[in-house]
C-alpha atoms as a PDB file:
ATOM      1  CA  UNK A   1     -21.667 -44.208-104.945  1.00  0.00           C
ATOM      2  CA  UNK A   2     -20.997 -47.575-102.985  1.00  0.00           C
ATOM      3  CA  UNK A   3     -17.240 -48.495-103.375  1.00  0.00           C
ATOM      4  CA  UNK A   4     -16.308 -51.845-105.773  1.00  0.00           C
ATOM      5  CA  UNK A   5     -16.537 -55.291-103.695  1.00  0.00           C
ATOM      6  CA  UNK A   6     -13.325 -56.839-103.347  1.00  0.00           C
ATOM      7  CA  UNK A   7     -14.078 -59.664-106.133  1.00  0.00           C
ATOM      8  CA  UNK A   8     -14.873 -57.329-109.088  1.00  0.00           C
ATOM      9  CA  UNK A   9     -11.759 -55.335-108.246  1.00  0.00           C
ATOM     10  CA  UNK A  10      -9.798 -58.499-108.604  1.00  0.00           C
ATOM     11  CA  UNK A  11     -11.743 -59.033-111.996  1.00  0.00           C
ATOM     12  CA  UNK A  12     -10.734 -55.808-113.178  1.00  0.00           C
ATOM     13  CA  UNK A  13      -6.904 -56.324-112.429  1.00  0.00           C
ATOM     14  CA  UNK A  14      -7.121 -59.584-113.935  1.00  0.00           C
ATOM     15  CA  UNK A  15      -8.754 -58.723-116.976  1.00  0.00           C
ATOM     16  CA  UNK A  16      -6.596 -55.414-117.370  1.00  0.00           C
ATOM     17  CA  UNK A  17      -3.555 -57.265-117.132  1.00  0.00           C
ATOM     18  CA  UNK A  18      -4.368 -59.931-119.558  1.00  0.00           C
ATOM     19  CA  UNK A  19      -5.255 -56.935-121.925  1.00  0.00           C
ATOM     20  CA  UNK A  20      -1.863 -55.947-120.945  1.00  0.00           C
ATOM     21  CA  UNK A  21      -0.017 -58.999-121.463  1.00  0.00           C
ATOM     22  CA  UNK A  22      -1.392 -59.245-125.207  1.00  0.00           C
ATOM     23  CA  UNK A  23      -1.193 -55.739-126.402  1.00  0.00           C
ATOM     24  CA  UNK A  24       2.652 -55.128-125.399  1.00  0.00           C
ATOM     25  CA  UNK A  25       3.720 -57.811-127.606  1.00  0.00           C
ATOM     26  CA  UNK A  26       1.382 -56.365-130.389  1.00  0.00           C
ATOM     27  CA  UNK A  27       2.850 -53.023-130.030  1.00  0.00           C
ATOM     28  CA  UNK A  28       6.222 -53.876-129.850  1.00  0.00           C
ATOM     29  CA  UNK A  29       5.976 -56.120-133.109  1.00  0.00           C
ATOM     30  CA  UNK A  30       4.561 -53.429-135.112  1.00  0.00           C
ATOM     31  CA  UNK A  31       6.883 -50.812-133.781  1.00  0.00           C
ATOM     32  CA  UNK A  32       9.593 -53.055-135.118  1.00  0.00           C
ATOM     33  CA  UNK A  33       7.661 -53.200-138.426  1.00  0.00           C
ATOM     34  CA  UNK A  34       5.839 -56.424-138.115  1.00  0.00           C
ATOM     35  CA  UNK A  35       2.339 -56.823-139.694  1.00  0.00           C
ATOM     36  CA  UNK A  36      -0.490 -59.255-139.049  1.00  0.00           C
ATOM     37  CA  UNK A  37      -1.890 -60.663-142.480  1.00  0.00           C
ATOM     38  CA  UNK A  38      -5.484 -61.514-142.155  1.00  0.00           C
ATOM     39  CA  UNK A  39      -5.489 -63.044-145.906  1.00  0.00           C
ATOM     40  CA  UNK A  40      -3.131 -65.592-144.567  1.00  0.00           C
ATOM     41  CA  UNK A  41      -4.771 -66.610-141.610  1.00  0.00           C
ATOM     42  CA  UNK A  42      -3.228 -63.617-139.028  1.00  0.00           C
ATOM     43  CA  UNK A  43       0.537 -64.757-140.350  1.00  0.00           C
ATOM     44  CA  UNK A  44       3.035 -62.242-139.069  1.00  0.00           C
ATOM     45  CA  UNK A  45       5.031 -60.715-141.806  1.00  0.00           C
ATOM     46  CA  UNK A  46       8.064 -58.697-141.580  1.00  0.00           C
ATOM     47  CA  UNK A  47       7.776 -54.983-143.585  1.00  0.00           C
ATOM     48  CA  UNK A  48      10.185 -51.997-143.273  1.00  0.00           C
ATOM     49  CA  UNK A  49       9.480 -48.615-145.048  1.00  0.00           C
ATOM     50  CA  UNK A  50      10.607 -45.655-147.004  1.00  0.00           C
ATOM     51  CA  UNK A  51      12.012 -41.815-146.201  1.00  0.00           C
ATOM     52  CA  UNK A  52      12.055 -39.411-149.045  1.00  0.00           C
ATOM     53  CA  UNK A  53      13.578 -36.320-148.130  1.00  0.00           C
ATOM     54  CA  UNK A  54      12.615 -33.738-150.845  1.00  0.00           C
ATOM     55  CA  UNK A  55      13.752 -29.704-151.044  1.00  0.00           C
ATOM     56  CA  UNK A  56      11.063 -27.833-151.950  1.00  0.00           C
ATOM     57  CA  UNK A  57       7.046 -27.760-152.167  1.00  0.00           C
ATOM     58  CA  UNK A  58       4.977 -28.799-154.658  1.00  0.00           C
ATOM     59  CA  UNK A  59       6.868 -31.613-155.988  1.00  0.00           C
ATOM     60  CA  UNK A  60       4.871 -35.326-156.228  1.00  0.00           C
ATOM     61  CA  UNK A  61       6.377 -38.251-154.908  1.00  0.00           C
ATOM     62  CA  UNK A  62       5.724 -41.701-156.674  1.00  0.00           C
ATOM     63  CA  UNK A  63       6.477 -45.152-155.030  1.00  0.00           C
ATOM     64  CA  UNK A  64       6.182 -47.811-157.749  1.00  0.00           C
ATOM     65  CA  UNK A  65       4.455 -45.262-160.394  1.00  0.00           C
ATOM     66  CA  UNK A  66       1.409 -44.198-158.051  1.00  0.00           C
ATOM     67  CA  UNK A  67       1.242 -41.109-156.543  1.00  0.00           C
ATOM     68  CA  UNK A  68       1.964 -41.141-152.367  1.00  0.00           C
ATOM     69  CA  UNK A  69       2.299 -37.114-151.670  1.00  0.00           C
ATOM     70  CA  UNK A  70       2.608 -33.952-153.229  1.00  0.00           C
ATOM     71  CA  UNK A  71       4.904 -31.825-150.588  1.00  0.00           C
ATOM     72  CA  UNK A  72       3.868 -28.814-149.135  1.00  0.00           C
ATOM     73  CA  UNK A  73       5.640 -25.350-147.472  1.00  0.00           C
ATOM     74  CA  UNK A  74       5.455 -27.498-144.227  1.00  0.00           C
ATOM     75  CA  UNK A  75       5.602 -31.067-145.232  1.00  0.00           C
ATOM     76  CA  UNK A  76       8.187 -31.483-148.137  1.00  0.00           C
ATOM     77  CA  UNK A  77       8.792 -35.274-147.031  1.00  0.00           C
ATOM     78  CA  UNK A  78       7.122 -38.437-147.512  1.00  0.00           C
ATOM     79  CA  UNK A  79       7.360 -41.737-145.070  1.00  0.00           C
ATOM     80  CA  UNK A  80       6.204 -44.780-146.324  1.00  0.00           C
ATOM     81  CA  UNK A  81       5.187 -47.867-143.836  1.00  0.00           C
ATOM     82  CA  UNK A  82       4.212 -51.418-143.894  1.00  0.00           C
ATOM     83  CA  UNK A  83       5.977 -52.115-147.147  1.00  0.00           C
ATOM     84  CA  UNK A  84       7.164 -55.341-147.720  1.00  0.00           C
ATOM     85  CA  UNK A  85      10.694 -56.214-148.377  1.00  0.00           C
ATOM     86  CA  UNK A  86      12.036 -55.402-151.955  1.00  0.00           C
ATOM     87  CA  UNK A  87      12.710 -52.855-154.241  1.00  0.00           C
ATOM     88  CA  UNK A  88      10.785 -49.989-154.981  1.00  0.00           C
ATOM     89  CA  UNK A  89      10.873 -47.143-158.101  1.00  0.00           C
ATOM     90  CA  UNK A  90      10.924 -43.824-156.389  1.00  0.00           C
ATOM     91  CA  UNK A  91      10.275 -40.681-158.953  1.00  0.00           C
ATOM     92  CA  UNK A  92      10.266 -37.045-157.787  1.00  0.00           C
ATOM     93  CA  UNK A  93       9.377 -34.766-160.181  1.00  0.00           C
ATOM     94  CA  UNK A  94       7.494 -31.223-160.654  1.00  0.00           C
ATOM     95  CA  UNK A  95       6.874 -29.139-163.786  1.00  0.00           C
ATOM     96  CA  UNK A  96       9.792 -27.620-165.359  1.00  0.00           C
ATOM     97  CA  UNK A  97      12.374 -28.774-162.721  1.00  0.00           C
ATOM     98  CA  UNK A  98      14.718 -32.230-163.564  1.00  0.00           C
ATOM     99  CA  UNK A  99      13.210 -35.391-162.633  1.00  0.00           C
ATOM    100  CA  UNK A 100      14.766 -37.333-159.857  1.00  0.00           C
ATOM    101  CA  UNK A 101      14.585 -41.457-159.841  1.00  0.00           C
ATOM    102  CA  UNK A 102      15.583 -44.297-157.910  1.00  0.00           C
ATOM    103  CA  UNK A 103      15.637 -47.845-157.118  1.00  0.00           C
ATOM    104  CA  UNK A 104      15.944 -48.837-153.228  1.00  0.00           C
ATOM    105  CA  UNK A 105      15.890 -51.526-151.237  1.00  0.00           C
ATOM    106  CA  UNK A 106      13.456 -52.141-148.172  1.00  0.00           C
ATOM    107  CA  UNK A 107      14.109 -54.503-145.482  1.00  0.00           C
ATOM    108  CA  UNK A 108      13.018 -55.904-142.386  1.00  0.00           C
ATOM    109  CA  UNK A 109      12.297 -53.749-139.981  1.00  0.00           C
ATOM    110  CA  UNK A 110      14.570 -50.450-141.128  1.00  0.00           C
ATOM    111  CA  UNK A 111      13.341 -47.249-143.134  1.00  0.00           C
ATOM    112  CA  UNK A 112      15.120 -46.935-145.770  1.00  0.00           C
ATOM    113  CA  UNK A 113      16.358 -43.221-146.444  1.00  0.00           C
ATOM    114  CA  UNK A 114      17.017 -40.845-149.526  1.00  0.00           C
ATOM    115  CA  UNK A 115      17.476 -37.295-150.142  1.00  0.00           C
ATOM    116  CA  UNK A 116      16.348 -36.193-153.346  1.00  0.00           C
ATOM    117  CA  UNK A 117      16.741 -32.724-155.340  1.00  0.00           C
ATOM    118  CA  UNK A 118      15.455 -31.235-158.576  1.00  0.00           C
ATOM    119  CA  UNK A 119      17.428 -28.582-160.776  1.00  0.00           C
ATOM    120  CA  UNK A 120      15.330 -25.736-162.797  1.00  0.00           C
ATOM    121  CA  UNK A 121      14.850 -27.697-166.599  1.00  0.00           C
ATOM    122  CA  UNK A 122      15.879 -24.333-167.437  1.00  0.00           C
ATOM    123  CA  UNK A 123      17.910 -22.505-164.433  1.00  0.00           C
ATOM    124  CA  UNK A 124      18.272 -18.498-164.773  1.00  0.00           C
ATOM    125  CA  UNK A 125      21.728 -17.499-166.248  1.00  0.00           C
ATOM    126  CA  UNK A 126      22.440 -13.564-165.342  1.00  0.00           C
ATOM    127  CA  UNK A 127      25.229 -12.102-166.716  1.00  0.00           C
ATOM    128  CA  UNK A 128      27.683  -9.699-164.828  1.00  0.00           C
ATOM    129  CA  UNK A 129      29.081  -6.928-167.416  1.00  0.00           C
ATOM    130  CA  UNK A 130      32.803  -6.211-167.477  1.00  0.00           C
ATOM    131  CA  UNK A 131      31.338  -2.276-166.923  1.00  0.00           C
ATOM    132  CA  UNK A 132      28.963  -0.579-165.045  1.00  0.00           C
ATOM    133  CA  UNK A 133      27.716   1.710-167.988  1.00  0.00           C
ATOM    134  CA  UNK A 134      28.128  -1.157-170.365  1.00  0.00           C
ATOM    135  CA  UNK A 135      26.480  -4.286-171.797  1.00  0.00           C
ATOM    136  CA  UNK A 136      29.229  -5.573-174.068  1.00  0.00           C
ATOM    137  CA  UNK A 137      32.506  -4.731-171.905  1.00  0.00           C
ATOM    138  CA  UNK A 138      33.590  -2.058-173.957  1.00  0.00           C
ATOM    139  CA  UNK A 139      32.971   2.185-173.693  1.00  0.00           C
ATOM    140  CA  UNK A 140      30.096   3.363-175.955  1.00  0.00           C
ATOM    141  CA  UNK A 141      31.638   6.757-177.058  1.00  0.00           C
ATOM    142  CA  UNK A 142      34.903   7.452-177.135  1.00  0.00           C
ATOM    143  CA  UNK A 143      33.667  10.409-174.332  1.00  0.00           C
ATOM    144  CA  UNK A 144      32.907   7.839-171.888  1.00  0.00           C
ATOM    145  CA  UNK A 145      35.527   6.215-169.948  1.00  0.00           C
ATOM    146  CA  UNK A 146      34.173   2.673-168.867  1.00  0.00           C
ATOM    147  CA  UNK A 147      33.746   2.220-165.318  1.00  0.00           C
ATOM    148  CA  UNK A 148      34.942  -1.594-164.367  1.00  0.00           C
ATOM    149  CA  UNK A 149      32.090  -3.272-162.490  1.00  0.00           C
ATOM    150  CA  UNK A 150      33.376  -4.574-159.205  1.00  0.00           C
ATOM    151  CA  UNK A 151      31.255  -7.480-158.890  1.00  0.00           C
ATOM    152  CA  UNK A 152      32.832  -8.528-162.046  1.00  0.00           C
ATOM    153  CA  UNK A 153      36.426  -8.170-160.785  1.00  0.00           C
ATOM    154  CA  UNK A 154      35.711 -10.229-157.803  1.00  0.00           C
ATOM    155  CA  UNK A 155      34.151 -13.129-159.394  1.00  0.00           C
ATOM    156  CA  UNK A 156      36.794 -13.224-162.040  1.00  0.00           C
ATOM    157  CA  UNK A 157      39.248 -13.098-160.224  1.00  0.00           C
ATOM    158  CA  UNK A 158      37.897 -16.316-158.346  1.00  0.00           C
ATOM    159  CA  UNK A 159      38.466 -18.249-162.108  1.00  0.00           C
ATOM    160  CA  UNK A 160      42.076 -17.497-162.207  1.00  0.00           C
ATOM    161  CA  UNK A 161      42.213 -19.561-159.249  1.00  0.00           C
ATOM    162  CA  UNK A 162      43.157 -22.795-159.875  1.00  0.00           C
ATOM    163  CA  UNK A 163      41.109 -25.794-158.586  1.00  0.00           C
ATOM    164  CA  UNK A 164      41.445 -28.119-156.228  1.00  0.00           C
ATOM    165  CA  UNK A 165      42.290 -32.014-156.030  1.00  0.00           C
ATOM    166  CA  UNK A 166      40.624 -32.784-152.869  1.00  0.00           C
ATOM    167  CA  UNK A 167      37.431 -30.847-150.691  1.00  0.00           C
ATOM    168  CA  UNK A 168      36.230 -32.391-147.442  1.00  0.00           C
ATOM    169  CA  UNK A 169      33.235 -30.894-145.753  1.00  0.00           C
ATOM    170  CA  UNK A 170      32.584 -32.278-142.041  1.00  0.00           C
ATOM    171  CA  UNK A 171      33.811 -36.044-142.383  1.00  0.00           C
ATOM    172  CA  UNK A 172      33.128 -36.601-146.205  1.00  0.00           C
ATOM    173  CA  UNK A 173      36.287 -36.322-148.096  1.00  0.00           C
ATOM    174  CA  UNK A 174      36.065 -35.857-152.015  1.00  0.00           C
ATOM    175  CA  UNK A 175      39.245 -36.986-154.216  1.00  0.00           C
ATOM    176  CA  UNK A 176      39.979 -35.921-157.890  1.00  0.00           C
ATOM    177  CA  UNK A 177      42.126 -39.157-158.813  1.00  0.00           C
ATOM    178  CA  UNK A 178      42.729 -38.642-162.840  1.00  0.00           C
ATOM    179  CA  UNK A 179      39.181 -37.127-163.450  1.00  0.00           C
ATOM    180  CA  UNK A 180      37.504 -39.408-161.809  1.00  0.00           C
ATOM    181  CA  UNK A 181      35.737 -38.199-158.166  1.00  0.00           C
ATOM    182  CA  UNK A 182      36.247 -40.484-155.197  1.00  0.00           C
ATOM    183  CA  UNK A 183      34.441 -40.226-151.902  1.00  0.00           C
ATOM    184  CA  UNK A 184      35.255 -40.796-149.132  1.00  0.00           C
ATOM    185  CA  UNK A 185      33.377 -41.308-145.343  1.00  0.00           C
ATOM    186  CA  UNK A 186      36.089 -40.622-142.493  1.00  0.00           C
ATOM    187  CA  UNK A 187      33.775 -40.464-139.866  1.00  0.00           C
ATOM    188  CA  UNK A 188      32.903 -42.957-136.816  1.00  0.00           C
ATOM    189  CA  UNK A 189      30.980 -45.602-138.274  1.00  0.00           C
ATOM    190  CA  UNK A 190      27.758 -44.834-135.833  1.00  0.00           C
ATOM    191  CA  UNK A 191      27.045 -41.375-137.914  1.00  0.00           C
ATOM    192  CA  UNK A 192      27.777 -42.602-141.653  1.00  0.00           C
ATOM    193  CA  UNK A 193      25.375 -41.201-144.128  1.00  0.00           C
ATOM    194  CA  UNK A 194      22.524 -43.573-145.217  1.00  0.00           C
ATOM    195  CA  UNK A 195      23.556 -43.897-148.831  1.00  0.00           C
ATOM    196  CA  UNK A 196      26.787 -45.328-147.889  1.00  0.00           C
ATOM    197  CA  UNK A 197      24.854 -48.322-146.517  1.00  0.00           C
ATOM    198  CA  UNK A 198      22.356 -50.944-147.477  1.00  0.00           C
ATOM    199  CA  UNK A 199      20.997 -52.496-144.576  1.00  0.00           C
ATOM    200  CA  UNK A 200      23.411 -52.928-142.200  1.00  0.00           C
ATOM    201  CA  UNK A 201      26.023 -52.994-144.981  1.00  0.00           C
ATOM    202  CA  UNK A 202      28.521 -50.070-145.164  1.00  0.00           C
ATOM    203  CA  UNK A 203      31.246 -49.137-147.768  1.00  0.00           C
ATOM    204  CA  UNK A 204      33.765 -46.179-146.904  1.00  0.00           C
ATOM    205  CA  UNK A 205      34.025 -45.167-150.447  1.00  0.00           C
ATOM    206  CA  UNK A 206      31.725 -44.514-153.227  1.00  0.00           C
ATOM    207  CA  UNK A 207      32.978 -43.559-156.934  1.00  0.00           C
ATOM    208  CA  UNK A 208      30.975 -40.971-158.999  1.00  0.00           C
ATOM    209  CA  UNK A 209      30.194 -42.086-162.351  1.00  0.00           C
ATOM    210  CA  UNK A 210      30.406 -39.354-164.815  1.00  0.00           C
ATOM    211  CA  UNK A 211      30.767 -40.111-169.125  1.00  0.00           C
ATOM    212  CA  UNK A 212      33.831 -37.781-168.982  1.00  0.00           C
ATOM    213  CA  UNK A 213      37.045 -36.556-166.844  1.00  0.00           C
ATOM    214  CA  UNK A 214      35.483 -34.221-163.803  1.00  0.00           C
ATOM    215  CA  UNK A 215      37.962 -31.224-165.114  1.00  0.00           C
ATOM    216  CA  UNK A 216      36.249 -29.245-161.359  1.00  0.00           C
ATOM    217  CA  UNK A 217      34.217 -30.097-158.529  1.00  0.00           C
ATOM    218  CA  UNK A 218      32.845 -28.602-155.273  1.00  0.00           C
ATOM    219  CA  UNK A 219      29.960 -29.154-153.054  1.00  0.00           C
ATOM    220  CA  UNK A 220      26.473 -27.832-154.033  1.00  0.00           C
ATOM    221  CA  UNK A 221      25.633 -24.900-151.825  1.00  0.00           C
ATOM    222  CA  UNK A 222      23.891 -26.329-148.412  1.00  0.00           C
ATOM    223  CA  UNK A 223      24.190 -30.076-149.260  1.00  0.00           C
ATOM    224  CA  UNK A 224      26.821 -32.556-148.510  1.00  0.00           C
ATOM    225  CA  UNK A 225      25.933 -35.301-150.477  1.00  0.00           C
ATOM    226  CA  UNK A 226      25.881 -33.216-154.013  1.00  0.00           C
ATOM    227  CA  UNK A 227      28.080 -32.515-156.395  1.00  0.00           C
ATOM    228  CA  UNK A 228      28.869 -29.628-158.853  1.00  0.00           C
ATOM    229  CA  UNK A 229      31.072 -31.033-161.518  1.00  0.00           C
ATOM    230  CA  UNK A 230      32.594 -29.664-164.746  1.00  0.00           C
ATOM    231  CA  UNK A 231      32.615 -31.894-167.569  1.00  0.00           C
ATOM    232  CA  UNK A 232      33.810 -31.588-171.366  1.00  0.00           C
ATOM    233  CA  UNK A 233      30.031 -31.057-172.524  1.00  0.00           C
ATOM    234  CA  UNK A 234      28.856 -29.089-169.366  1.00  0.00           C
ATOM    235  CA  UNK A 235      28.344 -28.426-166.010  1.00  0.00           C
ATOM    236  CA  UNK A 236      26.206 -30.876-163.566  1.00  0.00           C
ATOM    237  CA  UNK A 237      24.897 -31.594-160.602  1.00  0.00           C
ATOM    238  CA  UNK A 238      25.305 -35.406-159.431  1.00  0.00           C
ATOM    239  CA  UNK A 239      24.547 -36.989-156.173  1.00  0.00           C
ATOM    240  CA  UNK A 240      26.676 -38.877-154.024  1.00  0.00           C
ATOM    241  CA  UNK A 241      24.280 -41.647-153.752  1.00  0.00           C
ATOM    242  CA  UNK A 242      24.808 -44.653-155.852  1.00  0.00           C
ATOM    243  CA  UNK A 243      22.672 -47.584-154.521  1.00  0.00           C
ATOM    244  CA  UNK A 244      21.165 -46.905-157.768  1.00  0.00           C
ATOM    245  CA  UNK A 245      22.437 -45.189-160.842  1.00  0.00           C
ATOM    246  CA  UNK A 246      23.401 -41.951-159.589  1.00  0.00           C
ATOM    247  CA  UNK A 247      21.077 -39.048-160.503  1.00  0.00           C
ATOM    248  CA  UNK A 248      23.103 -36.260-162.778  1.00  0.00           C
ATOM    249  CA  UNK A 249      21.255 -32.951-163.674  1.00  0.00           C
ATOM    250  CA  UNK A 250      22.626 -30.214-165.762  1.00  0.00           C
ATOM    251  CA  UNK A 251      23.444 -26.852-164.982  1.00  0.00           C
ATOM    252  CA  UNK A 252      24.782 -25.639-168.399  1.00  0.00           C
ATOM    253  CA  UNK A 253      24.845 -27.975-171.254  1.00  0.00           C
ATOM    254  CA  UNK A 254      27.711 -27.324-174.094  1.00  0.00           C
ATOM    255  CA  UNK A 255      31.836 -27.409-173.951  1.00  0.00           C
ATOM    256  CA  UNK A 256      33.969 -24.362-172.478  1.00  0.00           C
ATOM    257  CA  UNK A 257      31.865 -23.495-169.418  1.00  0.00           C
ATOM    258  CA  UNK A 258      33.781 -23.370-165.805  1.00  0.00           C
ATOM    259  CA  UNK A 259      32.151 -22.905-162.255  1.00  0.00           C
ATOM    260  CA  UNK A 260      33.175 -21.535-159.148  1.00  0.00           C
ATOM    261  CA  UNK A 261      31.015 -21.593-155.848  1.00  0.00           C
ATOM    262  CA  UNK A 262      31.480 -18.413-154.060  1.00  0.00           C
ATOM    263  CA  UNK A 263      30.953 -18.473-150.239  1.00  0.00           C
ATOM    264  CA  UNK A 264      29.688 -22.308-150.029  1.00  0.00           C
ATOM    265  CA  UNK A 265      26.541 -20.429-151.516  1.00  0.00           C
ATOM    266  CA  UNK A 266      26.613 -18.503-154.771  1.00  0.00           C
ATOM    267  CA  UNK A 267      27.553 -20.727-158.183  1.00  0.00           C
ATOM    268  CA  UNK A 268      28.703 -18.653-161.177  1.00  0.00           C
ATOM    269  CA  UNK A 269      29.492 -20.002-164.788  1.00  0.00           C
ATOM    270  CA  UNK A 270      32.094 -18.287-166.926  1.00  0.00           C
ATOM    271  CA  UNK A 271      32.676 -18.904-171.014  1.00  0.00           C
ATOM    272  CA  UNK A 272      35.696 -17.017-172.612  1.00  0.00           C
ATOM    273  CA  UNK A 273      35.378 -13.974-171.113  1.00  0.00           C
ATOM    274  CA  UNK A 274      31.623 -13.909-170.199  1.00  0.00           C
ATOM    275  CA  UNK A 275      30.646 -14.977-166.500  1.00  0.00           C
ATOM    276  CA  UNK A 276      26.937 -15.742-165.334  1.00  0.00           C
ATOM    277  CA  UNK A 277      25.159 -15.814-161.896  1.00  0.00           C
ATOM    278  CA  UNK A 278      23.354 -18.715-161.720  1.00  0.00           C
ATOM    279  CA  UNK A 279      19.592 -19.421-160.539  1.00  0.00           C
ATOM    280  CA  UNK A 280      18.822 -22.953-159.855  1.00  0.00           C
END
């Protein structure tokens, strides 16, 4: 094979580097989010995009009412591109699990993040006997001596403690200021959580919104930016998030119930003497 002449290797450089010259631009616009609209004569608009973090599989994803992914065992996340700036309905839901909405903001060239989460419509209450050889906490003959079930002693005895005004996990810092919760980001700015910005906008402090006094809080097992709180009608679950109404699902619904999280990973319930383990 005879070797190129010297002009068509020049030709090849040129050309090469033109292609060059064009396509770097091109790349770097769209990395940054920018679009080329053919409608409007190959106009360069600006677009940004959505995150949506969910926790499990099998749970659809909706960006303004249509459908954009049902997650899977390996993909339970959705990312959204080219969208142009605005806001956008998000809706997570799944059959019989709690529906999870929200309204967020896209902008120029930034994803836009959220977490979501979805509580059992119906979570599985199990309840831990006073005895071992008894359902109802009480001996069934006078011949048999009831045998105190351990489990129950231990869990119990984490309700006679009394709760606390303030939790921080890692640099978010949670404040019970007269039933009403009040959080708090005491971190370097660099590493704030998403939710406490929009845009480049950032707050340090974010109020949960609840009907009622929070009576008891704590973090929900393996998350930092949920809630477990204990309100007069019942127990919830409400994100931290609040660049939209926040999300609040129920645990329990009805007055007297109490919660303790055992561990950072087990939640019980207890009413009057009775306490559940909790499935969510």
């Amino acid at each position: 094979m005879n070797p190129l002449s010297k002009n068509r290797r020049r030709a090849y450089l040129l050309f090469f580097s033109v292609v060059f010259v064009i396509c770097v631009p091109i790349f770097i616009l769209y990395a940054k989010g920018y679009r080329f609209d053919i409608n409007k004569a190959f106009q360069i608009s600006e677009t940004g995009g959505l995150y949506i973090n969910t926790d499990q599989s099998g749970i659809s994803i909706y960006v303004n009412g249509e459908i954009v992914r049902k997650t899977s065992i390996i993909q339970k996340s959705v990312f959204v591109q080219s969208l142009k700036p605005g806001t956008y309905q998000i809706s997570v839901s799944k059959d019989t699990f709690q529906t999870w909405n929200k309204t967020l903001k896209v902008f120029p060239e930034i994803v836009t993040e959220a977490r979501s989460f979805s509580l059992k419509t119906e979570p599985v209450l199990t309840e831990i006997t006073k005895n071992l050889n008894s359902g109802d906490g009480s001996a069934t003959s006078s011949s048999k001596v009831a045998v105190k079930n351990p489990e129950y002693v231990l869990i119990n005895a984490l309700f006679a403690t009394s709760t606390q005004k303030a939790l921080k996990i890692r640099n978010i810092l949670v404040k019970n200021e007269s039933g009403r919760l009040h959080v708090f980001w005491t971190g370097e700015n660099d590493s704030i959580p998403n939710y406490f910005c929009e845009s480049s906008v950032c707050k340090l402090e974010i109020i949960i919104n609840s009907d009622t006094d929070v009576t008891s809080f704590d973090f929900f097992p393996g998350r930092d930016d949920l809630l477990i709180i204990r309100l007069e009608n019942g127990v919830y679950v409400s994100e931290i998030d609040d660049r939209s109404p926040q999300n609040m699902q129920n645990i329990v619904l009805g007055a007297g119930y109490d919660f303790r999280v055992k561990d950072g990973s087990e939640i019980y319930l207890k009413k009057d003497t009775k306490i559940y383990s909790v499935v969510l």
